[in-house]
PDB file of N, CA and C in Angstrom:
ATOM      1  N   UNK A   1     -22.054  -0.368 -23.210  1.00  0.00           N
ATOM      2  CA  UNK A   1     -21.161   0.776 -23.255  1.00  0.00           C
ATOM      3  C   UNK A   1     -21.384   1.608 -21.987  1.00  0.00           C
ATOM      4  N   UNK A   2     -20.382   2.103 -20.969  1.00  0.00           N
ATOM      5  CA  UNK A   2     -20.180   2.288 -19.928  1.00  0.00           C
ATOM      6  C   UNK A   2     -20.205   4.106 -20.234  1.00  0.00           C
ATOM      7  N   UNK A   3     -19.506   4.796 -20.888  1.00  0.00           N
ATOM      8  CA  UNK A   3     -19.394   5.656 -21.147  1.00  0.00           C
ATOM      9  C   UNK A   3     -20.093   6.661 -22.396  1.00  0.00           C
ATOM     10  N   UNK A   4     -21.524   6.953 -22.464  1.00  0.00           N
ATOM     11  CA  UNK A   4     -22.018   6.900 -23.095  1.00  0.00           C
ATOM     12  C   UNK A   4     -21.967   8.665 -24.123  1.00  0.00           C
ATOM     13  N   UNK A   5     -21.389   9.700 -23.679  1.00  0.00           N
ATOM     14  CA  UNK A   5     -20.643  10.815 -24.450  1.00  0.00           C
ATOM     15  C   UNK A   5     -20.644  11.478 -23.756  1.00  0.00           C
ATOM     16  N   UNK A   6     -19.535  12.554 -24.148  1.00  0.00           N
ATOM     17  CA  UNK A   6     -19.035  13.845 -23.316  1.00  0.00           C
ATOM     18  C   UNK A   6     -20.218  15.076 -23.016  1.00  0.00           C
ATOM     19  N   UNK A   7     -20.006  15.704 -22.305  1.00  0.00           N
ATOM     20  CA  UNK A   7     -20.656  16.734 -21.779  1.00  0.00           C
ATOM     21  C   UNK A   7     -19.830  18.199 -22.385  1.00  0.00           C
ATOM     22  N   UNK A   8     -20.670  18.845 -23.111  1.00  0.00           N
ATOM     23  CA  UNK A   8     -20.106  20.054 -23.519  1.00  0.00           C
ATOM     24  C   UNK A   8     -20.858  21.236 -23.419  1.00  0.00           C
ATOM     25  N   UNK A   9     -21.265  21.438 -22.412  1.00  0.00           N
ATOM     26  CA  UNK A   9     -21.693  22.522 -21.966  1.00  0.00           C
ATOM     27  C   UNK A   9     -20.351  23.731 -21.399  1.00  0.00           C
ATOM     28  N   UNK A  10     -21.245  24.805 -21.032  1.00  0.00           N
ATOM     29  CA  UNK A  10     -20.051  26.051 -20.843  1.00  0.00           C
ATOM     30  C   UNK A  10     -19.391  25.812 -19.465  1.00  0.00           C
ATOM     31  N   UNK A  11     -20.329  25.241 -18.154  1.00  0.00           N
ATOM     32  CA  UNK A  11     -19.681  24.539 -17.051  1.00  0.00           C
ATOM     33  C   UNK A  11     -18.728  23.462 -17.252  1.00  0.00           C
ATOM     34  N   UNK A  12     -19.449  22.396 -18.530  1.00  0.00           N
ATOM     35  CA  UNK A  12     -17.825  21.628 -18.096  1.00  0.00           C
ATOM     36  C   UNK A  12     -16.987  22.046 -18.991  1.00  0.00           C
ATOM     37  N   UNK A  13     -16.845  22.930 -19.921  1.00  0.00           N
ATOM     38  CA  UNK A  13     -15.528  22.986 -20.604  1.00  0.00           C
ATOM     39  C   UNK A  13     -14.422  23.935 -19.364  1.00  0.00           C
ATOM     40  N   UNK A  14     -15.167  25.107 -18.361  1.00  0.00           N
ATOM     41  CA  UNK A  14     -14.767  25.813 -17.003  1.00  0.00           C
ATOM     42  C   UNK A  14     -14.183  24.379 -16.257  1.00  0.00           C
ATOM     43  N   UNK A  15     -14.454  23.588 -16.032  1.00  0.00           N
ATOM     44  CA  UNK A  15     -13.785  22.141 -15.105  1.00  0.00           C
ATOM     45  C   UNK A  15     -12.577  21.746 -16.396  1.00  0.00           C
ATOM     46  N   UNK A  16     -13.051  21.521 -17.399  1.00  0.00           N
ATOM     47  CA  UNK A  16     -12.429  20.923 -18.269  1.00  0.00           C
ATOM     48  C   UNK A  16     -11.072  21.792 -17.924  1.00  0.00           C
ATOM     49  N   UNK A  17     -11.126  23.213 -18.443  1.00  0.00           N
ATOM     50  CA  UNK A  17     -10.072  24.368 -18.266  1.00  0.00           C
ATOM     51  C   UNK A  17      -9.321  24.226 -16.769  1.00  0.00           C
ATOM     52  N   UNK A  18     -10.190  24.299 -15.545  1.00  0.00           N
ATOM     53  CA  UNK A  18      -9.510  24.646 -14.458  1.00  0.00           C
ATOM     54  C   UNK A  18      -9.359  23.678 -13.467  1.00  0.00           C
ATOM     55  N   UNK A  19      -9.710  22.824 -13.240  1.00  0.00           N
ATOM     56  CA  UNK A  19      -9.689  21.606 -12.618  1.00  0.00           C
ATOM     57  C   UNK A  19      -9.477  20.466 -13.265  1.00  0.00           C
ATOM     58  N   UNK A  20      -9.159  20.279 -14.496  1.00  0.00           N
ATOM     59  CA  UNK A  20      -8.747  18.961 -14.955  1.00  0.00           C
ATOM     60  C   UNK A  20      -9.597  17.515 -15.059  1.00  0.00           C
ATOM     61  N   UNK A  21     -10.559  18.382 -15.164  1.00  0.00           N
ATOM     62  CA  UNK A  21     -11.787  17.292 -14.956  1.00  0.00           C
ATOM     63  C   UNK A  21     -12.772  17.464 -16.483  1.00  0.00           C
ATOM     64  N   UNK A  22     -12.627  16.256 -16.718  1.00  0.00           N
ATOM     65  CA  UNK A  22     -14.272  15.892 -17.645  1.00  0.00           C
ATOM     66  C   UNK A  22     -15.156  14.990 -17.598  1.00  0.00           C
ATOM     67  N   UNK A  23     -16.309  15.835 -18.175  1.00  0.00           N
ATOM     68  CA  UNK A  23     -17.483  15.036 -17.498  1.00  0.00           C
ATOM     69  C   UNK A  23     -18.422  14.019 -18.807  1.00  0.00           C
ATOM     70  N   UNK A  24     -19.034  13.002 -18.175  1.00  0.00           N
ATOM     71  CA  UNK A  24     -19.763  12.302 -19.076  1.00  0.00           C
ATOM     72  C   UNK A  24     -20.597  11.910 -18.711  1.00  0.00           C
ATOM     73  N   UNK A  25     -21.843  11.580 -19.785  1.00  0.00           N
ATOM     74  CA  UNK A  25     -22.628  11.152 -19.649  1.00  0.00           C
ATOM     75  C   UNK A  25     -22.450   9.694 -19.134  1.00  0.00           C
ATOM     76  N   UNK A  26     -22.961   8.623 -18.433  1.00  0.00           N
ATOM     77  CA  UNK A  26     -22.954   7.535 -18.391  1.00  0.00           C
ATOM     78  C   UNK A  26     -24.117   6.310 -17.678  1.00  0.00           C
ATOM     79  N   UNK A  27     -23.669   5.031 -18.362  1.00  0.00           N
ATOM     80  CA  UNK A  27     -25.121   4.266 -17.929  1.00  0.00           C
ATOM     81  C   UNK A  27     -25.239   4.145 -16.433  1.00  0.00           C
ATOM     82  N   UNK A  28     -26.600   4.314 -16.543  1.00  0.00           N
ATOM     83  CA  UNK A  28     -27.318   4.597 -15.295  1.00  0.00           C
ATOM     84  C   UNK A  28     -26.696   3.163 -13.499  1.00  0.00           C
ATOM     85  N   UNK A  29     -26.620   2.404 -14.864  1.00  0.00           N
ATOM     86  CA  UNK A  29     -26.232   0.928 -13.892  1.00  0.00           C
ATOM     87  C   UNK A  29     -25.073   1.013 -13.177  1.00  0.00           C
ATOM     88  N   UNK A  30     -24.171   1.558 -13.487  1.00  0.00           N
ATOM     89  CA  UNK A  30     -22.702   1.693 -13.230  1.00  0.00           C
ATOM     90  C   UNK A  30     -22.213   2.408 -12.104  1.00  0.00           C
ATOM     91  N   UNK A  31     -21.361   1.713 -11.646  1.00  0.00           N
ATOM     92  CA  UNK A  31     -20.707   2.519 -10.426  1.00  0.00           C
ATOM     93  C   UNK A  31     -19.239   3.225 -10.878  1.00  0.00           C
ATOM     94  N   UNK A  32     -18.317   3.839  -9.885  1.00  0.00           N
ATOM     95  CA  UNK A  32     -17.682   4.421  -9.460  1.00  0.00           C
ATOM     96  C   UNK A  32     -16.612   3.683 -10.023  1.00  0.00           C
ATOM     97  N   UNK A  33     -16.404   2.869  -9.303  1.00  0.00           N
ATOM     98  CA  UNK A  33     -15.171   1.923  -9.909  1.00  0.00           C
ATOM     99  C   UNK A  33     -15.324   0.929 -11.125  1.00  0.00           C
ATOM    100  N   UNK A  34     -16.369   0.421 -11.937  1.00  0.00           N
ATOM    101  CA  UNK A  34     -16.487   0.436 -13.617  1.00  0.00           C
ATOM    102  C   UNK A  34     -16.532   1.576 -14.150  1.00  0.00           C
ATOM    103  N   UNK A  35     -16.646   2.607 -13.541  1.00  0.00           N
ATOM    104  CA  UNK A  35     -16.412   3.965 -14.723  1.00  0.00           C
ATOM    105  C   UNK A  35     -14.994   4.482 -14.693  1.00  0.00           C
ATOM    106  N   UNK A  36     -13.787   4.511 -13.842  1.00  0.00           N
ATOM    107  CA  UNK A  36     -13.006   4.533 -13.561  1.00  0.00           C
ATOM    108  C   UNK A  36     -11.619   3.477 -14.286  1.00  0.00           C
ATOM    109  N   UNK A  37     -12.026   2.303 -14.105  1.00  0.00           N
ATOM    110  CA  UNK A  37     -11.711   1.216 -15.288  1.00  0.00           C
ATOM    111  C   UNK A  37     -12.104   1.537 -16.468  1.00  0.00           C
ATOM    112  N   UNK A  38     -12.906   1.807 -16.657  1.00  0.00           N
ATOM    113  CA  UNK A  38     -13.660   2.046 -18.478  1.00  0.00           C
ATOM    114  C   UNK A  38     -12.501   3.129 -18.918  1.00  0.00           C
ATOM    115  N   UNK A  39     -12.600   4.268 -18.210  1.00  0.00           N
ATOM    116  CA  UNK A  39     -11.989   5.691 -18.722  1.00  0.00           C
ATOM    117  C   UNK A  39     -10.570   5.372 -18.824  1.00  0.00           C
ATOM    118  N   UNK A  40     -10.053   4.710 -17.628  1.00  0.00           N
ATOM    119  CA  UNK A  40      -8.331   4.556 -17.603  1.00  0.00           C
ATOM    120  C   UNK A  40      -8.014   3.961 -18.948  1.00  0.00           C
ATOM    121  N   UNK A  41      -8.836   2.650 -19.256  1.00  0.00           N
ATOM    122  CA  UNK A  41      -8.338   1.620 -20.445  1.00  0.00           C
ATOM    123  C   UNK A  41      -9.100   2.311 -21.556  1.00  0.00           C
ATOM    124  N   UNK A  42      -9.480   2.903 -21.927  1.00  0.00           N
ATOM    125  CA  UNK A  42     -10.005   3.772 -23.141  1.00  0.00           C
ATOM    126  C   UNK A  42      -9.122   5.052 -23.466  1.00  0.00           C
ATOM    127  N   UNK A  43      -8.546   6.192 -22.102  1.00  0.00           N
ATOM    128  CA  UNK A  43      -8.158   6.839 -22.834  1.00  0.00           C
ATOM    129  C   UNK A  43      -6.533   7.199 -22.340  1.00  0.00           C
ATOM    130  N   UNK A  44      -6.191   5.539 -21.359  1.00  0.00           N
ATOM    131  CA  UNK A  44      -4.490   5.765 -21.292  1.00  0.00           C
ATOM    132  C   UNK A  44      -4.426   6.626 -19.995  1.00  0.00           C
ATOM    133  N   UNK A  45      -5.533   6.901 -19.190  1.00  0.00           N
ATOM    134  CA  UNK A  45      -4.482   8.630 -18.253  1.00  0.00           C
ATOM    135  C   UNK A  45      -5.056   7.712 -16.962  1.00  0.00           C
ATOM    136  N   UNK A  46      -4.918   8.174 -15.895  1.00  0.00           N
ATOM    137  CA  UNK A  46      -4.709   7.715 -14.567  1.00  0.00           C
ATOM    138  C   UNK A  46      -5.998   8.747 -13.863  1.00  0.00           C
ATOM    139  N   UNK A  47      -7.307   8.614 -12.673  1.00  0.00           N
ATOM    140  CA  UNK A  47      -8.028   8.967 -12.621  1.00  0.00           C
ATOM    141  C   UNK A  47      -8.058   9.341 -11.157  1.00  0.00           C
ATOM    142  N   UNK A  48      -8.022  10.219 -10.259  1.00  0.00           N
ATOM    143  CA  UNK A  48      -7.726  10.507  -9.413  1.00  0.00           C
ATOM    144  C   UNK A  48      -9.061  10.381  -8.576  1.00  0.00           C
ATOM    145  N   UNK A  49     -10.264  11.121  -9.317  1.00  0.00           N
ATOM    146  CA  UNK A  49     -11.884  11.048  -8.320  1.00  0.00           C
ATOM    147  C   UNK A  49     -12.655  11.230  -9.490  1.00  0.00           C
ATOM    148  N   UNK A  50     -14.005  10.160  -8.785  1.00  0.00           N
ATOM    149  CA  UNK A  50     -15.058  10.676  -9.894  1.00  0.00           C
ATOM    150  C   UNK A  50     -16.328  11.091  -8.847  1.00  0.00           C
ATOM    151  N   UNK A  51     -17.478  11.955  -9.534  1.00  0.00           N
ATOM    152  CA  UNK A  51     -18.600  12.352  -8.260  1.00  0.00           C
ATOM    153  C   UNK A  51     -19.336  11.990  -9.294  1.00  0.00           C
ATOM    154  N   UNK A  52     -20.120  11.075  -9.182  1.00  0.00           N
ATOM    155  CA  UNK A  52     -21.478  11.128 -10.193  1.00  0.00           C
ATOM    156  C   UNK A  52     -22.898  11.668  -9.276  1.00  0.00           C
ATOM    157  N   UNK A  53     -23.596  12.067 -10.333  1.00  0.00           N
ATOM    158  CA  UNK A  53     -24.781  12.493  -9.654  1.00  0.00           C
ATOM    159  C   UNK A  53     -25.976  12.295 -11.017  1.00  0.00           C
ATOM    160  N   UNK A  54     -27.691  12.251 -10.655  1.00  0.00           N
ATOM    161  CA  UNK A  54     -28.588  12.351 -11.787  1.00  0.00           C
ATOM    162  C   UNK A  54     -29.113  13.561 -11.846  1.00  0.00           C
ATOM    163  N   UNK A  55     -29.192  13.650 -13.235  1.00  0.00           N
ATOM    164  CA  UNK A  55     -29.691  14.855 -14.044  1.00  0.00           C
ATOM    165  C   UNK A  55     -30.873  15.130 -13.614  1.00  0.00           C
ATOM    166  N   UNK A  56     -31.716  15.811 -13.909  1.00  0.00           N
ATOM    167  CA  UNK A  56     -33.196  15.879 -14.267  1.00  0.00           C
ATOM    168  C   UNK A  56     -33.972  15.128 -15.248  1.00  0.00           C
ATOM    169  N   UNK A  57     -32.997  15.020 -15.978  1.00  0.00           N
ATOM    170  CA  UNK A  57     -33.438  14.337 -17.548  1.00  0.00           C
ATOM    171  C   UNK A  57     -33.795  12.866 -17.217  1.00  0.00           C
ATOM    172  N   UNK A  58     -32.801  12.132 -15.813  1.00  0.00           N
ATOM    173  CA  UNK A  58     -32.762  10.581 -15.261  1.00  0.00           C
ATOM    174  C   UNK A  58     -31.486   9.977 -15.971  1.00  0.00           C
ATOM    175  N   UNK A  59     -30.587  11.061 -16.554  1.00  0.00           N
ATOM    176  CA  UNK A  59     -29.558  10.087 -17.088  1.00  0.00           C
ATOM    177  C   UNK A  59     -28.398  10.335 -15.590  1.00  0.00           C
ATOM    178  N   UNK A  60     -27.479   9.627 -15.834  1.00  0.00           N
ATOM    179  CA  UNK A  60     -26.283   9.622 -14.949  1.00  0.00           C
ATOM    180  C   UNK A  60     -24.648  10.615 -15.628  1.00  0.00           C
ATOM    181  N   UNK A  61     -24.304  11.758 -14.623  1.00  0.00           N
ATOM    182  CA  UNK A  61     -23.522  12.439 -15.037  1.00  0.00           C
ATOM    183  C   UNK A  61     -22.000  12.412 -14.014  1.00  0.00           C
ATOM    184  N   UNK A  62     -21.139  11.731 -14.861  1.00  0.00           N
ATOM    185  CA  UNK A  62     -19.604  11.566 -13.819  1.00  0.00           C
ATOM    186  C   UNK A  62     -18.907  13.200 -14.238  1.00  0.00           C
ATOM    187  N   UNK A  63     -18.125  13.173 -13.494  1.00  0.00           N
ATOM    188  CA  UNK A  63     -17.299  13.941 -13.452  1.00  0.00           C
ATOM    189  C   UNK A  63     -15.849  13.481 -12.810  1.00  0.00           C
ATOM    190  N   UNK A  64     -15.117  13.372 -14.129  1.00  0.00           N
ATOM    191  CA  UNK A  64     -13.614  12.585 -13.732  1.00  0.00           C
ATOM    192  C   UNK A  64     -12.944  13.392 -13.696  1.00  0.00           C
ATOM    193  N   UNK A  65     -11.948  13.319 -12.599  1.00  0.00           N
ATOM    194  CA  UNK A  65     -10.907  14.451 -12.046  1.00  0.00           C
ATOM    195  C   UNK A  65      -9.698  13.274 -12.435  1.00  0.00           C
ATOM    196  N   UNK A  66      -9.191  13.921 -13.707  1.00  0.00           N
ATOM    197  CA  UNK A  66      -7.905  13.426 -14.088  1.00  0.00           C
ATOM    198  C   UNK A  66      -6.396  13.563 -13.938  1.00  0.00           C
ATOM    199  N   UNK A  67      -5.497  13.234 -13.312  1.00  0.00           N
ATOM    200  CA  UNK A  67      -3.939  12.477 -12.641  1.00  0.00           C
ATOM    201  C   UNK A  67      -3.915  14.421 -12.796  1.00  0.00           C
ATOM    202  N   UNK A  68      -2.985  14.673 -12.515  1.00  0.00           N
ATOM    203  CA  UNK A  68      -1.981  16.418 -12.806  1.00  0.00           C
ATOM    204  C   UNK A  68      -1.232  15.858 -13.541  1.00  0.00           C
ATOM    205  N   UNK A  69      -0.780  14.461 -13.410  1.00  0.00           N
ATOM    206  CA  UNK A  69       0.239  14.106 -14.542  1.00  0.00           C
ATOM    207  C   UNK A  69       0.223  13.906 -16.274  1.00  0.00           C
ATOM    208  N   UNK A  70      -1.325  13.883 -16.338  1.00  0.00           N
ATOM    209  CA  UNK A  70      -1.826  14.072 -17.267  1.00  0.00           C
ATOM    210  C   UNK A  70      -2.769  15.231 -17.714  1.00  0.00           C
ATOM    211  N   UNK A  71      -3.512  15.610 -19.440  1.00  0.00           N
ATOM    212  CA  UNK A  71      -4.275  16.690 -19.293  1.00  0.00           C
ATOM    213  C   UNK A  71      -5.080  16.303 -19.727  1.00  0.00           C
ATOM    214  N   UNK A  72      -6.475  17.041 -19.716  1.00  0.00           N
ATOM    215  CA  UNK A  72      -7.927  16.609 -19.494  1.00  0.00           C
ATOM    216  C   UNK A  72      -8.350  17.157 -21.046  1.00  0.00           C
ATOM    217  N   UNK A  73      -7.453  18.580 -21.113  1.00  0.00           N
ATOM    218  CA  UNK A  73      -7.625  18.925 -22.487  1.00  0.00           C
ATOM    219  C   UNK A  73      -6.781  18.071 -23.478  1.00  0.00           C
ATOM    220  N   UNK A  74      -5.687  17.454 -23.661  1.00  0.00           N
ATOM    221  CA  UNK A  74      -5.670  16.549 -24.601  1.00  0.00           C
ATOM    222  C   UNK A  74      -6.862  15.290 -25.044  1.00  0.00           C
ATOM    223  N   UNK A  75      -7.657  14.762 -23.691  1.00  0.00           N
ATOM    224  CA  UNK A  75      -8.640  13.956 -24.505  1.00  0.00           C
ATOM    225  C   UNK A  75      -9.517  14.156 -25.169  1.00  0.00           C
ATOM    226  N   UNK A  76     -10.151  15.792 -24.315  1.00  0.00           N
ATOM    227  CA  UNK A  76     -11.270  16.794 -25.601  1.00  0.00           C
ATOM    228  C   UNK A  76     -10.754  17.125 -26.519  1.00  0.00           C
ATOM    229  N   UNK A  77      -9.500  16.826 -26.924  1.00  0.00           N
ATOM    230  CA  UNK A  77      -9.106  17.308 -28.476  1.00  0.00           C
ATOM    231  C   UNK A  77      -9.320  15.673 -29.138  1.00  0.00           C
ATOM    232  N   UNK A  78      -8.852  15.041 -28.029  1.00  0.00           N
ATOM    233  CA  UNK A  78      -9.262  13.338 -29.212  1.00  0.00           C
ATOM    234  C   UNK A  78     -10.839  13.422 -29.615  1.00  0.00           C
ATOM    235  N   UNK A  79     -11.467  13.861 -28.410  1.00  0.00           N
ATOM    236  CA  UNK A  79     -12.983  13.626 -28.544  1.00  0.00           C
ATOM    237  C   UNK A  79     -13.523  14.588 -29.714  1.00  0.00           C
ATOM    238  N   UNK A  80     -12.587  15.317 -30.080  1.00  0.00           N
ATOM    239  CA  UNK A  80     -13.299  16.883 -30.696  1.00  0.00           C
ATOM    240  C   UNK A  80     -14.073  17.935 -30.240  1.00  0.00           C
ATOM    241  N   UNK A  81     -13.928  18.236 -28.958  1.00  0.00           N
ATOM    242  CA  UNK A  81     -14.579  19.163 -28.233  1.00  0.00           C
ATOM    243  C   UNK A  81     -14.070  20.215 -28.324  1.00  0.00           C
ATOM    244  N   UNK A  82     -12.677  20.402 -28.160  1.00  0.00           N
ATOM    245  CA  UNK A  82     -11.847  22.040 -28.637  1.00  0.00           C
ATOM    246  C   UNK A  82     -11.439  21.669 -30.448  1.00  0.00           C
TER     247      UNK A  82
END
């Protein structure tokens, strides 16, 4: 599993809100373009940029900047975040 859960802290729901971006946790192994594939065919929307970077903790944290043509807050409502 490539995408391993959402990030719901008070920073990303601020990205979530204003930039169209959400963020996830994900496996450490993975690049840029399998996380990008994973997200498109899982949740249907089109993915414009992702920046991953590591935590402190040693896990891996993306941050997907999703199409304008689509919204970032409809998938946190699939996920149950709002």
């Amino acid at each position: 599993m490539i995408l391993k859960r959402p990030i719901t802290t008070e920073k990303s729901m601020l990205y979530l809100e204003n930039s169209n971006t959400i963020c996830f946790i994900v496996d450490n192994t993975v690049d840029k373009d399998r996380i990008k594939k994973e997200f498109e065919a899982t949740y249907e929307v089109k993915v414009d940029k992702i920046n991953t970077m590591m935590t402190t903790n040693g896990e891996k944290k993306a941050m997907i900047k999703i199409s304008d043509e689509y919204n970032a807050e409809d998938i946190a409502i699939k996920l149950g975040l709002m």
